[in-house]
C-alpha atoms as a PDB file:
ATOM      1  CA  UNK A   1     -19.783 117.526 104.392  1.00  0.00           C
ATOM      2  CA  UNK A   2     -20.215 119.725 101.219  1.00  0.00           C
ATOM      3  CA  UNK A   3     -22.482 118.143  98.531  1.00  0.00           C
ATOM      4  CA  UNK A   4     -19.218 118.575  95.798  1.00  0.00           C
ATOM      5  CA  UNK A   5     -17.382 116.644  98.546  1.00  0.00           C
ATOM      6  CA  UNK A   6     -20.242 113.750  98.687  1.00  0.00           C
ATOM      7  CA  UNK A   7     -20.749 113.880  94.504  1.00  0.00           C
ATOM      8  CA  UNK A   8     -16.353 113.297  94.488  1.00  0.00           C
ATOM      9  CA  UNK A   9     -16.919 110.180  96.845  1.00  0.00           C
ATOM     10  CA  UNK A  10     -19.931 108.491  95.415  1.00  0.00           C
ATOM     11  CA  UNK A  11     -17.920 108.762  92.154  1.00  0.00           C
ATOM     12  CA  UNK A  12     -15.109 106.822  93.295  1.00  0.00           C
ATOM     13  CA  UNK A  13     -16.870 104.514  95.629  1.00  0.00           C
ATOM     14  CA  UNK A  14     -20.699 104.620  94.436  1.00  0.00           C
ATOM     15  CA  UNK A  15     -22.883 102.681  96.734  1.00  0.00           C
ATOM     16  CA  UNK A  16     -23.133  99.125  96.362  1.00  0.00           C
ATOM     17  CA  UNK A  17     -26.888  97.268  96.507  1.00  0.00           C
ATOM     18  CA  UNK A  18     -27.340  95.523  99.842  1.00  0.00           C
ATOM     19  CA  UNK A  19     -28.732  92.107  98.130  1.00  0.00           C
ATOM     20  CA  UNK A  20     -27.211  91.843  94.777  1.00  0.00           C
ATOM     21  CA  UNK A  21     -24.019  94.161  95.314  1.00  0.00           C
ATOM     22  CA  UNK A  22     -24.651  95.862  91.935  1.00  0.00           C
ATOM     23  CA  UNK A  23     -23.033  99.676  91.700  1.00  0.00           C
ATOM     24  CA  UNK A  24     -26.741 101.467  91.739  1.00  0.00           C
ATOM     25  CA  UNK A  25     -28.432 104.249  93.675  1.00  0.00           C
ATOM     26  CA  UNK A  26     -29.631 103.016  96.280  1.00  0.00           C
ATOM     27  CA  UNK A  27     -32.711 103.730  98.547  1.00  0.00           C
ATOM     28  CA  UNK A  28     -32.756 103.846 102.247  1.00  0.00           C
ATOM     29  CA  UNK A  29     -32.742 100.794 102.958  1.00  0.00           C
ATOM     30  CA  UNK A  30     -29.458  99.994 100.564  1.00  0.00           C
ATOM     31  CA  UNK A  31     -31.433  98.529  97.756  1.00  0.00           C
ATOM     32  CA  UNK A  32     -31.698  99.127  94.489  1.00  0.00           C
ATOM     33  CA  UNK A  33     -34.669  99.651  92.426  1.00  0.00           C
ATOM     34  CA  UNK A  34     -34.591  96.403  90.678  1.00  0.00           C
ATOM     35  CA  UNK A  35     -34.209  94.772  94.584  1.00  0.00           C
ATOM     36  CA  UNK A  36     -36.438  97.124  96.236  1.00  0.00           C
ATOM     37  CA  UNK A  37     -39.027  95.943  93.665  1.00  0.00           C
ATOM     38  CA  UNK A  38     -38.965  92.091  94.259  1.00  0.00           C
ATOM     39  CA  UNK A  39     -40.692  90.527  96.531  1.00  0.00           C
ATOM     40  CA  UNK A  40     -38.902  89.128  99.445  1.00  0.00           C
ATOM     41  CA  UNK A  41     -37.034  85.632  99.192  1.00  0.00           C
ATOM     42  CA  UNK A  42     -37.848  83.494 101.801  1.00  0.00           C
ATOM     43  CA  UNK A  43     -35.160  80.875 102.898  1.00  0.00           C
ATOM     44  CA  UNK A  44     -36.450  78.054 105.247  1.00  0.00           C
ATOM     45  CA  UNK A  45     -34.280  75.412 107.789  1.00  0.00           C
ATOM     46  CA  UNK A  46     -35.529  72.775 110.384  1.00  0.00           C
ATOM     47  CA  UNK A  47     -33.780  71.669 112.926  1.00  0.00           C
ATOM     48  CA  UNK A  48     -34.857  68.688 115.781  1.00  0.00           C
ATOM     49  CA  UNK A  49     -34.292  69.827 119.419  1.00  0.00           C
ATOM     50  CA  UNK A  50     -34.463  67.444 122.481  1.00  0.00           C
ATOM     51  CA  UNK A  51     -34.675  68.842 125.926  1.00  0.00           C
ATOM     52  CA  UNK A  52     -35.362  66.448 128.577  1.00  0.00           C
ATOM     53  CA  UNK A  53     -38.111  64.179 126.961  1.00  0.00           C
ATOM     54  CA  UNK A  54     -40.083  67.036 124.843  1.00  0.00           C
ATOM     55  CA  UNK A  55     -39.008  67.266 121.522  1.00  0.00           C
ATOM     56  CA  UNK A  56     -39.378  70.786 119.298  1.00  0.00           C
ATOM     57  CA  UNK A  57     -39.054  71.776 116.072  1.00  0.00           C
ATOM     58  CA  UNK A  58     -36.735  74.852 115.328  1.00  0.00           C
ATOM     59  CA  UNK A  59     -37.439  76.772 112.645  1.00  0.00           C
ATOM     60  CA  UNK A  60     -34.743  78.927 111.251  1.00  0.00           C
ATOM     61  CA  UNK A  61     -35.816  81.460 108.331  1.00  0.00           C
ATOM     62  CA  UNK A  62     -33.421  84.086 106.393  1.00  0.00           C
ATOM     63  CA  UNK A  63     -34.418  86.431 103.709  1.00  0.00           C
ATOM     64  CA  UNK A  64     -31.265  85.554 101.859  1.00  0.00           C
ATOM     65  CA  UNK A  65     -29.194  82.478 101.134  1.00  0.00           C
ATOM     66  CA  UNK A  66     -25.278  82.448 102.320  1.00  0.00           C
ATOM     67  CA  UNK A  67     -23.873  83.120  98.632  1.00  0.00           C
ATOM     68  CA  UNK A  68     -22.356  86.000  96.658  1.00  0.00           C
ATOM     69  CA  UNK A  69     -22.525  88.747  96.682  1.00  0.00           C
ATOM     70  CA  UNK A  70     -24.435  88.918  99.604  1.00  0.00           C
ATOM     71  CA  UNK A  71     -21.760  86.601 101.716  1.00  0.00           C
ATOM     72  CA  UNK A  72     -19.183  89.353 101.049  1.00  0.00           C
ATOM     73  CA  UNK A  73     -21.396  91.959 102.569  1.00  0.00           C
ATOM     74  CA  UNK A  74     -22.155  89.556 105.384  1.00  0.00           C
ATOM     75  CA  UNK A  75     -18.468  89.813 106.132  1.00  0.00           C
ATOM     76  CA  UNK A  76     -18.202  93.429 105.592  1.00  0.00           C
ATOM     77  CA  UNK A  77     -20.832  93.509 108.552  1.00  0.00           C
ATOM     78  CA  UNK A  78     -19.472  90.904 110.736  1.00  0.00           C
ATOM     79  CA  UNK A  79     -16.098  91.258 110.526  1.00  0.00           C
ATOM     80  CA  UNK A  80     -14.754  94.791 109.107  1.00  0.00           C
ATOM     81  CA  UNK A  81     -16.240  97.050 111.140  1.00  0.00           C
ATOM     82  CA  UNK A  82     -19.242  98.404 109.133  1.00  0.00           C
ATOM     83  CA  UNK A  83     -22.092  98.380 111.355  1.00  0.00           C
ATOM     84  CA  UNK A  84     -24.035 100.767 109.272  1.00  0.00           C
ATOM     85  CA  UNK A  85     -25.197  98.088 107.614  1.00  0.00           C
ATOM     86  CA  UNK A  86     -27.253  96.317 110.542  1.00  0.00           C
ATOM     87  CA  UNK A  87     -30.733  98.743 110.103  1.00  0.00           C
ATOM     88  CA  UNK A  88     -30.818  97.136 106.211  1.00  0.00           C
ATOM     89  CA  UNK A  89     -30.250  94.238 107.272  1.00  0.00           C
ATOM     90  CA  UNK A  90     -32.655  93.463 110.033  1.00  0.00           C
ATOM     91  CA  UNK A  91     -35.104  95.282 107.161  1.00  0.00           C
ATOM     92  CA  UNK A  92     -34.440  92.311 105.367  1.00  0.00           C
ATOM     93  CA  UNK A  93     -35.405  90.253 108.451  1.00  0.00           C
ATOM     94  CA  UNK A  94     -38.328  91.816 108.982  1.00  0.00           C
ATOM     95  CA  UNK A  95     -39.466  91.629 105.942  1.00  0.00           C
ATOM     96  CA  UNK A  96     -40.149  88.065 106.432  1.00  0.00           C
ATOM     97  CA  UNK A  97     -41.557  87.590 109.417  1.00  0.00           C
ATOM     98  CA  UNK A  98     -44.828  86.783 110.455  1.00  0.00           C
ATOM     99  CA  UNK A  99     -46.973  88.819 112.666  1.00  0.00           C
ATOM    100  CA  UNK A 100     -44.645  90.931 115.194  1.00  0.00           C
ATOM    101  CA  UNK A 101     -47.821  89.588 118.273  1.00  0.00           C
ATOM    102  CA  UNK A 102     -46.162  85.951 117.398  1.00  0.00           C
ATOM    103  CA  UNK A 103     -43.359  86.980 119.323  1.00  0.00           C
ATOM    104  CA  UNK A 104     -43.139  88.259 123.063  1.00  0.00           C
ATOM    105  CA  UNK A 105     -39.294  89.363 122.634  1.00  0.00           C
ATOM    106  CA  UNK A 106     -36.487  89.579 120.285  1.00  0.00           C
ATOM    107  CA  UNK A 107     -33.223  87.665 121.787  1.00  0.00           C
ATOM    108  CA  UNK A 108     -29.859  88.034 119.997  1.00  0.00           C
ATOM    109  CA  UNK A 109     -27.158  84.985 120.284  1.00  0.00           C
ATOM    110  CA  UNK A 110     -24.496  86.743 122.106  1.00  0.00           C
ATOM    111  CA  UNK A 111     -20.675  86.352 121.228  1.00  0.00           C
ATOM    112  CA  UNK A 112     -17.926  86.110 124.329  1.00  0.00           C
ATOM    113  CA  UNK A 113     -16.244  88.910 126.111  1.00  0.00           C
ATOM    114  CA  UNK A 114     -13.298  88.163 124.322  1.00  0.00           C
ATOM    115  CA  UNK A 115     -14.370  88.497 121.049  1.00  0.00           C
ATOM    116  CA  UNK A 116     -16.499  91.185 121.992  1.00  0.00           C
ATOM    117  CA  UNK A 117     -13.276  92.755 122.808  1.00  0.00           C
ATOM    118  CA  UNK A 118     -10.964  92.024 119.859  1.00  0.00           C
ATOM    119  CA  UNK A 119     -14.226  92.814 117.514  1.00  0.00           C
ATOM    120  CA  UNK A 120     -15.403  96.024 119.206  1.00  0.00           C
ATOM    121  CA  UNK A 121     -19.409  94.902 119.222  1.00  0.00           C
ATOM    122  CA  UNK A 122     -21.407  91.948 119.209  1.00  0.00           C
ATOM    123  CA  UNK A 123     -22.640  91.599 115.146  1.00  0.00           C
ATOM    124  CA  UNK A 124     -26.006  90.025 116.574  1.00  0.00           C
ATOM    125  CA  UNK A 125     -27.334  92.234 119.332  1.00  0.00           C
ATOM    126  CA  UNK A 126     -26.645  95.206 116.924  1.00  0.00           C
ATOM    127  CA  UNK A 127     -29.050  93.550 114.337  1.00  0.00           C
ATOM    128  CA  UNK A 128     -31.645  92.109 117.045  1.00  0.00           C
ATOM    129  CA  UNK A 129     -31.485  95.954 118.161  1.00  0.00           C
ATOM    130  CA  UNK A 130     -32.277  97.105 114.666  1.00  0.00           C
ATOM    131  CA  UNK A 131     -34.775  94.415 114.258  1.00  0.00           C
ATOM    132  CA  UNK A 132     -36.590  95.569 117.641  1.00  0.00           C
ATOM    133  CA  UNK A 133     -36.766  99.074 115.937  1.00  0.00           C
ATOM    134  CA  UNK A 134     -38.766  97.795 113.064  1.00  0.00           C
ATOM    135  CA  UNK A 135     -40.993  95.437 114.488  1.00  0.00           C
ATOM    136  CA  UNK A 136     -42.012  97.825 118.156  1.00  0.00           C
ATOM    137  CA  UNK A 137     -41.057  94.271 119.929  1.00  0.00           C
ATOM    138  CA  UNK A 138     -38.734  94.298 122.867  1.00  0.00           C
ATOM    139  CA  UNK A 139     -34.778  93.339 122.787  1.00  0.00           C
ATOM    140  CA  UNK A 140     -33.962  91.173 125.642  1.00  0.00           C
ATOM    141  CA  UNK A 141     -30.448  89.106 126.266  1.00  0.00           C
ATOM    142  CA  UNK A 142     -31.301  86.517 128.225  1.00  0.00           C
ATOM    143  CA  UNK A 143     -28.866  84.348 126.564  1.00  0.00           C
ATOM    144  CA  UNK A 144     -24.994  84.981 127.441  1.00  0.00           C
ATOM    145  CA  UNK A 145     -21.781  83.036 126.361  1.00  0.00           C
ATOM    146  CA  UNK A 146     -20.280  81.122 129.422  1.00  0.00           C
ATOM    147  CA  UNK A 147     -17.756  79.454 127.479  1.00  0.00           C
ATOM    148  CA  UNK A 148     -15.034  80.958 124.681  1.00  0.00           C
ATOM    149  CA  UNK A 149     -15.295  77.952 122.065  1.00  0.00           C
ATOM    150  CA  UNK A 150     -13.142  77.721 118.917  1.00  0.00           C
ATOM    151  CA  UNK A 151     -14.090  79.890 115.912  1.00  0.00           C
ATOM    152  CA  UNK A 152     -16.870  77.461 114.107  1.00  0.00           C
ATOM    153  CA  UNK A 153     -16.370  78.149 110.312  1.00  0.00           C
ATOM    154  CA  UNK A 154     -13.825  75.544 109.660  1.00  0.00           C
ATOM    155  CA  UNK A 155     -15.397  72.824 111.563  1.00  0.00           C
ATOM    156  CA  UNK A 156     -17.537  69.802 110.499  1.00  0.00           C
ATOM    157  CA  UNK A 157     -20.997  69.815 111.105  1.00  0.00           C
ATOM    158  CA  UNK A 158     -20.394  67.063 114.178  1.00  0.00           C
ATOM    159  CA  UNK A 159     -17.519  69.458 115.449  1.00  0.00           C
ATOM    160  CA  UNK A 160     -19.546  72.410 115.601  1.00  0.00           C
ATOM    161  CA  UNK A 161     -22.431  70.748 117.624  1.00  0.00           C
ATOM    162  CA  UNK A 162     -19.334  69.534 120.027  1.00  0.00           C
ATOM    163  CA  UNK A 163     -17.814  73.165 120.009  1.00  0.00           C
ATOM    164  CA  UNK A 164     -20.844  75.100 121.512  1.00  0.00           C
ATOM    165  CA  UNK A 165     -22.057  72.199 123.651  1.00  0.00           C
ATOM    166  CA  UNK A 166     -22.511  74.172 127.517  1.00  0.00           C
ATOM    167  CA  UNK A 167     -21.093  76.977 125.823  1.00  0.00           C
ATOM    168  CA  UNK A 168     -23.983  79.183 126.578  1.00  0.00           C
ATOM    169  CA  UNK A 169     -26.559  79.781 129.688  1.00  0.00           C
ATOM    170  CA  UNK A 170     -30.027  81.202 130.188  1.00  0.00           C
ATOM    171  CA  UNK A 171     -31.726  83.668 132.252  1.00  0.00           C
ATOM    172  CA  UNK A 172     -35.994  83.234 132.948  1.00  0.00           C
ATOM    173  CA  UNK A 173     -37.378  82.382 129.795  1.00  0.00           C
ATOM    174  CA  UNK A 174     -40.515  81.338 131.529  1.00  0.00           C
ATOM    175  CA  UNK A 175     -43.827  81.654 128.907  1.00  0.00           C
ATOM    176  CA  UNK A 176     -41.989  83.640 126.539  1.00  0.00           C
ATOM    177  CA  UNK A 177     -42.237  83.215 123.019  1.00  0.00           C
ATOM    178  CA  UNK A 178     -38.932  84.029 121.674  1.00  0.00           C
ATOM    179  CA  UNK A 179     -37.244  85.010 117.925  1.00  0.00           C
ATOM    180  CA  UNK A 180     -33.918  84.119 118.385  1.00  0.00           C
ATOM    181  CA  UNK A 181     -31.499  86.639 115.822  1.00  0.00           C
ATOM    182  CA  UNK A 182     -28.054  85.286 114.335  1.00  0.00           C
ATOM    183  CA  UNK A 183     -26.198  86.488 111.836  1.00  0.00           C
ATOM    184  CA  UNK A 184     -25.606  83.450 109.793  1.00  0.00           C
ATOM    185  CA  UNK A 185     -27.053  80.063 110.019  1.00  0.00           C
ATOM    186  CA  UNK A 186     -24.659  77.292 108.698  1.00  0.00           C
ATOM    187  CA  UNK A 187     -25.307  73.572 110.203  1.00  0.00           C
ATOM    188  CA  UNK A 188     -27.451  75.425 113.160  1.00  0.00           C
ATOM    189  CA  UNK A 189     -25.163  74.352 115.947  1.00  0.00           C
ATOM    190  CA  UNK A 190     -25.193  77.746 117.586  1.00  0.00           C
ATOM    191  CA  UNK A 191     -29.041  78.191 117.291  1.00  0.00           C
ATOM    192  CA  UNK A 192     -29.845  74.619 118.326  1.00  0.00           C
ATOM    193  CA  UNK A 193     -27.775  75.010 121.279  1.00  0.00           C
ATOM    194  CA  UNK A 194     -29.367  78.712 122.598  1.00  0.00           C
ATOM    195  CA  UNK A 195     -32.961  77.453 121.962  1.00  0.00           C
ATOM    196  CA  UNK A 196     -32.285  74.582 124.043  1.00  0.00           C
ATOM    197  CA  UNK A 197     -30.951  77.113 126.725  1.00  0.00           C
ATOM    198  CA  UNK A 198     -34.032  79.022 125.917  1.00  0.00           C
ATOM    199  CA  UNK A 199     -36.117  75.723 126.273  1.00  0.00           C
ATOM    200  CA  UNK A 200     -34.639  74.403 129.246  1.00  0.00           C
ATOM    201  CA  UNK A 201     -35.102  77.541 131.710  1.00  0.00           C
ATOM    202  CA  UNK A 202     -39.327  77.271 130.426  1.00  0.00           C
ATOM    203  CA  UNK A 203     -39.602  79.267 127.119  1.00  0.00           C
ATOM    204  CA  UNK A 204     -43.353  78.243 125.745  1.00  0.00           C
ATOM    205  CA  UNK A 205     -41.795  78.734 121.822  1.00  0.00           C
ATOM    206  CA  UNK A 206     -38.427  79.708 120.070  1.00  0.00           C
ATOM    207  CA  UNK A 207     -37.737  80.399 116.586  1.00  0.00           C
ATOM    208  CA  UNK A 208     -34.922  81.696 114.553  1.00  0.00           C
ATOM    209  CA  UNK A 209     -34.193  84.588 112.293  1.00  0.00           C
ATOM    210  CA  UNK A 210     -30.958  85.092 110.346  1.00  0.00           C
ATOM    211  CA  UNK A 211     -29.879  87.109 107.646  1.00  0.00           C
ATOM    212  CA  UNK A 212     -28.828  84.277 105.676  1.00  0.00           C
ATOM    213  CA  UNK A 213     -28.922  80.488 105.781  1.00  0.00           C
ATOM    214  CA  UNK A 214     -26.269  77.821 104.607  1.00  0.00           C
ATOM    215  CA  UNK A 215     -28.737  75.325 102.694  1.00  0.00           C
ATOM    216  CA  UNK A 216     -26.883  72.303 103.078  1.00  0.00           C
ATOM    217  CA  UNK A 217     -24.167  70.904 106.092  1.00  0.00           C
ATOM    218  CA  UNK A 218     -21.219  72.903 104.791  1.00  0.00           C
ATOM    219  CA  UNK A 219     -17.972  74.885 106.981  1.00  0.00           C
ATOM    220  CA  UNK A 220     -17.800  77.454 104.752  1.00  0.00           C
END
């Protein structure tokens, strides 16, 4: 593409920050300079897990929380088809992690083969992919979706727990320590349910990373 062809499109449709959705030049990572400069916010949610008679602590971290104008870029990601934006986005991710050694392997919460159909890809392996790039740690899917549930985001809190209950199964997750990757985090149904999966078939730890959390028990 010429460069008069790429100075015609940016002036229609300049790029848009990644994190605050400002019109801006952006660097490579879809930030601009005001974002690139600020340190990373770090968004924290605990969740109680019982498997068997051991009880576990999940913790669930996001660099971002689930408001706009990130939550319309979310959706832009997750739903209309522009997967260009997973590599900035598990930058965010890693951004905030801890030491990559913490973790043996990088696990994505898979969708179902029907909605992996009707979407064209799975919005979470794409970023746990991405996130495996930047951190040198491996990508494994040891998790898969047995069961096609309802769509969760208009359900209660109690629904949603109900919804994905069995919904997913485990391969071997015997002495790994595991980052589980989701998109969005909203009452933690979904992640409760795969680290108990995780749990179950002998994983020594599992915690979560998202690209944004819900703060509060909310179906939006």
């Amino acid at each position: 593409m010429s460069d008069f062809l790429n100075r015609i499109l940016a002036f229609f449709f300049p790029p848009r920050c990644l994190l605050c959705g400002r019109p801006a030049p952006v660097d490579a990572d879809f930030l601009c300079a005001d974002c690139a400069a600020r340190p990373a916010e770090r968004v924290y949610r605990y969740f109680a897990l019982r498997v068997g008679r051991e009880r576990y602590t999940l913790e669930c971290r996001a660099p971002m929380r689930y408001r706009e104008p990130f939550r319309t870029t979310l959706w832009r990601f997750k739903f209309h088809g522009e997967t260009s934006l997973a590599a900035p986005l598990a930058g965010q991710m890693a951004r905030i992690l801890d030491e990559a050694q913490a973790y043996d392997c990088i696990v994505p919460v898979p969708i179902s083969a029907e909605r992996l159909r009707a979407r064209g890809y799975d919005q979470s392996l794409l970023l746990a992919e991405a996130l495996a790039d930047k951190t040198g740690l491996p990508c494994r899917s040891l998790l898969r979706k047995v069961r096609d549930n309802r769509t969760q985001h208009r359900l209660t809190a109690k629904e949603r727990a109900e919804n994905v209950r069995g919904a997913y199964a485990c391969e071997d997750a015997a002495g790994l320590r595991v980052l589980l990757v989701d998109d969005i985090v909203t009452t933690g149904a979904t992640a409760r349910e795969c680290a108990v999966q995780l749990y179950r078939t002998g994983a020594a730890s599992v915690q979560c990373v998202c690209c944004a959390l819900v703060e509060h028990d909310s179906t939006q």
